[in-house]
Protein backbone atom coordinates (compact mmCIF):
# COMPACT_ATOMS: atom_id res chain seq x y z
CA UNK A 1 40.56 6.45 1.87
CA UNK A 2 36.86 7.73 3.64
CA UNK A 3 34.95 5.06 5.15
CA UNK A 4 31.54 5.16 3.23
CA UNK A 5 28.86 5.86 5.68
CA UNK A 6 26.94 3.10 6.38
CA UNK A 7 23.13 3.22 5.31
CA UNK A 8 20.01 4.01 7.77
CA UNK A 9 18.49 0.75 7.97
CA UNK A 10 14.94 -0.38 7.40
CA UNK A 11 12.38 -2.49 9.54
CA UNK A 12 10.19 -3.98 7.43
CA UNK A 13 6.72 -4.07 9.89
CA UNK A 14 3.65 -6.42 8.73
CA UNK A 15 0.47 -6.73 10.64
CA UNK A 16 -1.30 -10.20 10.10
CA UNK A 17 -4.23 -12.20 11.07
CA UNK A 18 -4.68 -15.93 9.25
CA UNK A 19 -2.72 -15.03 6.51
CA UNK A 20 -1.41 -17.68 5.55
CA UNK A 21 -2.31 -17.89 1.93
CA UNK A 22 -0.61 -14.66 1.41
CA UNK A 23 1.93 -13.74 3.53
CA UNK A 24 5.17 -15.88 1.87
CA UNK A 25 4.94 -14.00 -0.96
CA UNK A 26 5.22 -10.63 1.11
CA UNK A 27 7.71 -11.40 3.47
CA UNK A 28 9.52 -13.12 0.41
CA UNK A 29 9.69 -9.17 -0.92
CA UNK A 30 11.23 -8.00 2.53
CA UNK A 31 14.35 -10.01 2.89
CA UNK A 32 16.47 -7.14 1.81
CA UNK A 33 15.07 -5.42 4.69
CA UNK A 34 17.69 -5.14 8.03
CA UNK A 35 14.86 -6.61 9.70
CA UNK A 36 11.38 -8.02 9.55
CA UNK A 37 8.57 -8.12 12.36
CA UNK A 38 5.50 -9.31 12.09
CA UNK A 39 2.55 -8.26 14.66
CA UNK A 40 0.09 -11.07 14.84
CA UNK A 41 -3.64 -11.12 16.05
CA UNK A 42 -3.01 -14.45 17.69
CA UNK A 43 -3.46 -16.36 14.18
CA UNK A 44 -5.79 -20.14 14.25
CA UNK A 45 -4.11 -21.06 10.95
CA UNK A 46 -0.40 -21.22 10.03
CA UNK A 47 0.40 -17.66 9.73
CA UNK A 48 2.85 -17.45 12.50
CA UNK A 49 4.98 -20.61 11.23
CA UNK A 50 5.40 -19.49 7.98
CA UNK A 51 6.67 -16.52 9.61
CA UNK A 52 9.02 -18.09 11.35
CA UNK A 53 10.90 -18.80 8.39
CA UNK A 54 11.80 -14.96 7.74
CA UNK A 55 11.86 -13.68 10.98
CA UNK A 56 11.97 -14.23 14.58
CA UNK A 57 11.05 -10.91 15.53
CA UNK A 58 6.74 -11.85 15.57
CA UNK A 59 4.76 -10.61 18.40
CA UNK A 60 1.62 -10.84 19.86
CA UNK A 61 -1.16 -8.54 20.47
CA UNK A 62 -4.82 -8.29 20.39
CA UNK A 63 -6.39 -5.92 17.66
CA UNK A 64 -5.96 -2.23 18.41
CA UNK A 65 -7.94 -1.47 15.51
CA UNK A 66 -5.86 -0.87 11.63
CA UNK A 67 -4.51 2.78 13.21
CA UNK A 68 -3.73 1.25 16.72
CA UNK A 69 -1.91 -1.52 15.53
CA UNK A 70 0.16 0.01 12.95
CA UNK A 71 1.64 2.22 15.80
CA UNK A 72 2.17 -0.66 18.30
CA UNK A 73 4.43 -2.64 15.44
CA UNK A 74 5.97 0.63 15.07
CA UNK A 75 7.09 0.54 19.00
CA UNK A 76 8.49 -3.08 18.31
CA UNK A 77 11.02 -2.17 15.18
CA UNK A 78 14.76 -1.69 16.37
CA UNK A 79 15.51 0.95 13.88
CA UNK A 80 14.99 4.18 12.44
CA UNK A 81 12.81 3.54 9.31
CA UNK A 82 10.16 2.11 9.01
CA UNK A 83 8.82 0.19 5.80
CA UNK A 84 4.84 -0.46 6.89
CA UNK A 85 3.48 -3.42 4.52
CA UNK A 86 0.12 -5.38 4.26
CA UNK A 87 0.44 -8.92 3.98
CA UNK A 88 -1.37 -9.18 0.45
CA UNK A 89 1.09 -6.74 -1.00
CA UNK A 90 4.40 -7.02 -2.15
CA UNK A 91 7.77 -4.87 -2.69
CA UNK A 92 8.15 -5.22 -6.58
CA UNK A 93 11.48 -5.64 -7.89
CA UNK A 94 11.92 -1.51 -9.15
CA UNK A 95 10.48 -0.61 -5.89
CA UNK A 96 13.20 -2.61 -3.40
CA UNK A 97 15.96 -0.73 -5.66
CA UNK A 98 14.59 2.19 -5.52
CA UNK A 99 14.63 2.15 -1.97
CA UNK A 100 17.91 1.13 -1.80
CA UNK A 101 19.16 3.67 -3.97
CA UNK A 102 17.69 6.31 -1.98
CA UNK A 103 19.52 4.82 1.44
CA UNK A 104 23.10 3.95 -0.67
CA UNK A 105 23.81 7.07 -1.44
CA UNK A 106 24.14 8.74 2.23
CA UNK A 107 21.26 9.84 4.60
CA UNK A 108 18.16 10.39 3.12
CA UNK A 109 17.21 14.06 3.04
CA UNK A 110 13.85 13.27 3.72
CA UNK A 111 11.77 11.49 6.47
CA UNK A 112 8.94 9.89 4.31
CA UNK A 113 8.30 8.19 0.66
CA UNK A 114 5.46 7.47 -0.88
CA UNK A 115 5.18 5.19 -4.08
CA UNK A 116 2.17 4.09 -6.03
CA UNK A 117 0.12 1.08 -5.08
CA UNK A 118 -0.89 -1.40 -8.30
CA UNK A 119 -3.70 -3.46 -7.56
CA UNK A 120 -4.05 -7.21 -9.41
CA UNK A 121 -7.41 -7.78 -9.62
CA UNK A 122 -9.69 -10.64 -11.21
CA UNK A 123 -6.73 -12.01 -13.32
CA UNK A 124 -5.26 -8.37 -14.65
CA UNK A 125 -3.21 -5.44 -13.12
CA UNK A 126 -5.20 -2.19 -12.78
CA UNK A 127 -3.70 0.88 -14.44
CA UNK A 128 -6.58 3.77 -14.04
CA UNK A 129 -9.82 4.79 -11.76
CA UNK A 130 -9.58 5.29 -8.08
CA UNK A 131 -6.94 2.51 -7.62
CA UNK A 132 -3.72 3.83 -9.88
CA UNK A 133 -1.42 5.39 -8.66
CA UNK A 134 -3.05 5.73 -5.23
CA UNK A 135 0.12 6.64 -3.96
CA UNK A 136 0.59 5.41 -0.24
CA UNK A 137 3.22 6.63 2.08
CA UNK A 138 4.91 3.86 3.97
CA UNK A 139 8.32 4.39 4.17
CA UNK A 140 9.21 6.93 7.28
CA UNK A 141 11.81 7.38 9.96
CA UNK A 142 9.81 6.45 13.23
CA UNK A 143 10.64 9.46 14.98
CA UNK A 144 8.55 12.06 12.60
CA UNK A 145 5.77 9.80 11.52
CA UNK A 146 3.03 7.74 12.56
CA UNK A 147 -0.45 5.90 11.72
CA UNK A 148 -3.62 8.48 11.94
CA UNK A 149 -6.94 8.59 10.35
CA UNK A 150 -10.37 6.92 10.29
CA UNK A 151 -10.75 3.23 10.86
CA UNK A 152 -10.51 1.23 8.59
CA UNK A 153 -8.29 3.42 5.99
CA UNK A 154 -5.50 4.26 8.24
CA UNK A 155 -2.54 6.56 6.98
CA UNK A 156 0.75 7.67 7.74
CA UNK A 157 1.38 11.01 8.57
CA UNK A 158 4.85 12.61 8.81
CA UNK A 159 6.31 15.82 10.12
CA UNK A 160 8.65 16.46 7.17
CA UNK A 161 9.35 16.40 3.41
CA UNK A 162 8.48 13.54 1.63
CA UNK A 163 9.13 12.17 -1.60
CA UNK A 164 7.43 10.01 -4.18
CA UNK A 165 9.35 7.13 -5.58
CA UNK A 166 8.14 5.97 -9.33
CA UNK A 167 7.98 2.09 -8.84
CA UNK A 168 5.09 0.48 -7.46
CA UNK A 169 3.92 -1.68 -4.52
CA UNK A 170 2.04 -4.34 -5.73
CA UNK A 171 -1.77 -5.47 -4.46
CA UNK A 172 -3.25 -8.75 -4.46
CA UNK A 173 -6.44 -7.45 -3.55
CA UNK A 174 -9.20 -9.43 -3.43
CA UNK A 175 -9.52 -13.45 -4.24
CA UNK A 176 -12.36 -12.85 -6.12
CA UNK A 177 -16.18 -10.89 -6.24
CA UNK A 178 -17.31 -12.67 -3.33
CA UNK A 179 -14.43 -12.01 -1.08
CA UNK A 180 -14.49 -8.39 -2.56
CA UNK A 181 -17.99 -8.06 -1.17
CA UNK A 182 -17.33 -9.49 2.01
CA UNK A 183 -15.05 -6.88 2.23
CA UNK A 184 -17.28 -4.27 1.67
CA UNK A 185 -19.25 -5.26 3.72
CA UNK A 186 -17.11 -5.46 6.45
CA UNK A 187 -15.44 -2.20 5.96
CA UNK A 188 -18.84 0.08 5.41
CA UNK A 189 -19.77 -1.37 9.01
CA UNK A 190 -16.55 -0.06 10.78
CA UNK A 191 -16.62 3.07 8.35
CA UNK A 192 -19.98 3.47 9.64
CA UNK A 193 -20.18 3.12 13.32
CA UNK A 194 -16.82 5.50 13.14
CA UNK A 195 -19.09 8.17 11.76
CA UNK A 196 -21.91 6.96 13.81
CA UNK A 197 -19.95 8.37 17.24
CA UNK A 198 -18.77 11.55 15.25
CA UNK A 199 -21.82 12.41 14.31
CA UNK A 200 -25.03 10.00 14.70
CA UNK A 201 -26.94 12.25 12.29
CA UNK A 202 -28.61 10.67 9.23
CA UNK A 203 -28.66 12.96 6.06
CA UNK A 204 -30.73 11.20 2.93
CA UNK A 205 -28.63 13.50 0.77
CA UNK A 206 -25.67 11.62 1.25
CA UNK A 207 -27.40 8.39 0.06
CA UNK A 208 -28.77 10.09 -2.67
CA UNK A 209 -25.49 11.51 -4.11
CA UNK A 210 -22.29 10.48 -2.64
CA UNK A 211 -22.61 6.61 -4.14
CA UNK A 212 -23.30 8.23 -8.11
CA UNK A 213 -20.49 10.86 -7.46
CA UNK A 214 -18.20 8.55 -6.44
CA UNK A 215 -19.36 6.33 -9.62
CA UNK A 216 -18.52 9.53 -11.71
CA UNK A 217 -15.12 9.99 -9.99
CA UNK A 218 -13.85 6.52 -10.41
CA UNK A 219 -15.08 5.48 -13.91
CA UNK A 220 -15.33 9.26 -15.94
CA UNK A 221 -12.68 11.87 -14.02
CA UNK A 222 -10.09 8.82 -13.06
CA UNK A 223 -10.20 7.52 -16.44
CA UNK A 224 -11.80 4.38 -14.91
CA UNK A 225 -13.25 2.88 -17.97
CA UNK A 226 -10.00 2.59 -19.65
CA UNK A 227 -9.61 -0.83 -17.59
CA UNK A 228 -12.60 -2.12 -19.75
CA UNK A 229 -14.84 -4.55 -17.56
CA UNK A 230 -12.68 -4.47 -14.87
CA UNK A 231 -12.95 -0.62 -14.50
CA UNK A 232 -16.95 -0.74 -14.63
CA UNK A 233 -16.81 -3.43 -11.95
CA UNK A 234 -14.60 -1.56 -9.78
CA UNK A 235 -16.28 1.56 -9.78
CA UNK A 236 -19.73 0.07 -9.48
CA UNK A 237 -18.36 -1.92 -5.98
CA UNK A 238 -16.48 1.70 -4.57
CA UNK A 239 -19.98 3.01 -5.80
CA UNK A 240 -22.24 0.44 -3.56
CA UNK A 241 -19.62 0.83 -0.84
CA UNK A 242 -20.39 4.28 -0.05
CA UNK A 243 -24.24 3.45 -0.04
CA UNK A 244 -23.71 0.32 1.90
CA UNK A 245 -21.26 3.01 4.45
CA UNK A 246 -24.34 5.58 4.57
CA UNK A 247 -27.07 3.29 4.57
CA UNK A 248 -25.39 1.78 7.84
CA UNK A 249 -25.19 5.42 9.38
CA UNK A 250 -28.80 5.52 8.91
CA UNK A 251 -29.75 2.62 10.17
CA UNK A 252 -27.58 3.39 13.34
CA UNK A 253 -29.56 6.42 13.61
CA UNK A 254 -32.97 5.04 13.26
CA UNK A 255 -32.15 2.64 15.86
CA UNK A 256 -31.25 5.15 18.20
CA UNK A 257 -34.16 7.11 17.54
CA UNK A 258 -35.91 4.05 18.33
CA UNK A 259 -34.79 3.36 21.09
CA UNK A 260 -35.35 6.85 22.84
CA UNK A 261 -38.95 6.51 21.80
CA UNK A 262 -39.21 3.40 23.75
CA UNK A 263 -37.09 4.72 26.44
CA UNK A 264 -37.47 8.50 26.70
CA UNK A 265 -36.45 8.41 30.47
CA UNK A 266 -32.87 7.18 31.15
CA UNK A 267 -34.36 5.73 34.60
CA UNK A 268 -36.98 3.87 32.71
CA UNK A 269 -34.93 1.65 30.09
CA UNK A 270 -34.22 -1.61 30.68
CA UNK A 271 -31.92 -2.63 33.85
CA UNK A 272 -33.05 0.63 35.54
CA UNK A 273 -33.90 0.02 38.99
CA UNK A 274 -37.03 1.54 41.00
CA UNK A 275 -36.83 3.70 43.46
């Protein structure tokens, strides 16, 4: 009789900072995983304990940034795949046995899946607009992909064939309009001051257009409006985010125009010394 090959098995990696209103429920979706480990931002609340009750494979690490810190819990995991998971998402039930029918049945021929992401939001799963499918890619053998792009949306990039899986990962977004806001606000600063040092220029075009077009995109093209209120809502936020994003930029700019108005001589700014 052949000895069935045993599977590849999976890390499950999570990246966390005072979670701890979330995270049981998504390390409570990773205990089919070979292993779990958990990258903390040196938590004030009870994040790591809770933790401690799946795992004790949790590290320590001041915050590299979304990109940066998805590649050092990548270092940490002691195999080959990698399963890269937020703490407000979880691994529904369809998608763990997907997974696992993908691994069970010999070496996967490829190094990277993707599956949709399903956001829950204000009391009712999204199915349209901008957020379904938005298929994410966060399944990948270590040694072919990593974390890339523009803080704070990072993304996994792999040096292979990939394949989409049909179940989704699910996403417990927001709490509620305020803490969506707060978000947006937080992530149109970072998005901005990224731009701001790849290009400090200030075009009133892209304030005048980009926030409507991305309006259109979400709500009209994306079938957005199919999600009733919660579609309008949703496209009028990822609307005001983009403004919020390049009204930032601008102000970045104006301040540095400012500034070398009032200091047109490097020697001549403040802290310069006289010769």
């Amino acid at each position: 009789m052949t000895t069935p090959t045993p599977r590849e098995r999976i890390s499950a990696c999570v990246i966390v900072f005072n979670e701890e209103k979330k995270i049981r429920r998504c390390l409570e979706s990773l205990t089919w995983c070979d292993e779990i480990v958990v990258l903390d931002s040196f938590s004030t609340d009870n994040t790591v304990e809770i933790c401690r009750e799946y795992t004790d494979r949790i590290f320590l690490h001041v915050w590299l940034g979304y990109v940066g810190q998805r590649n050092k819990v990548r270092t940490l995991a002691r195999y080959n795949w990698i399963l890269n998971i937020d703490s407000d998402e979880e691994i529904s039930p369809g998608l763990r046995d997907e997974i696992l029918a993908e691994f069970d049945s010999g070496t996967p021929q490829h190094l990277g899946y993707e599956f949709p992401r399903q956001v829950y939001y204000l009391g009712k799963w999204i199915h349209h607009g901008e957020w379904y499918p938005d298929a994410k890619l966060r399944l990948f053998h270590k040694d072919f992909g990593r974390s890339e792009g523009e803080e704070p949306h990072d993304k996994v990039v792999v040096n292979g064939p990939i394949k989409r899986l049909k179940n989704p990962l699910w996403h417990y977004t927001y709490d509620d309009l305020r803490d969506h806001l707060d978000t947006l606000d937080r992530f149109s600063t970072i998005s901005a001051r990224q731009k701001f040092v790849q290009d400090p220029r200030a075009r009133p075009m892209d304030l005048l257009t980009r926030p409507p077009l991305r309006f259109l995109k979400g709500y009209i093209l994306k079938h957005g409006f199919l999600d009733g209120w919660h579609g309008l809502i949703i496209a009028i936020t990822s609307s005001f985010g983009v403004f919020m994003k390049y009204a930032k930029l601008w102000e970045l700019a104006l301040r540095k125009k400012q500034a070398f108005r009032q200091f047109p001589d490097p020697g001549t700014g403040p802290g310069s010394q006289a010769s």
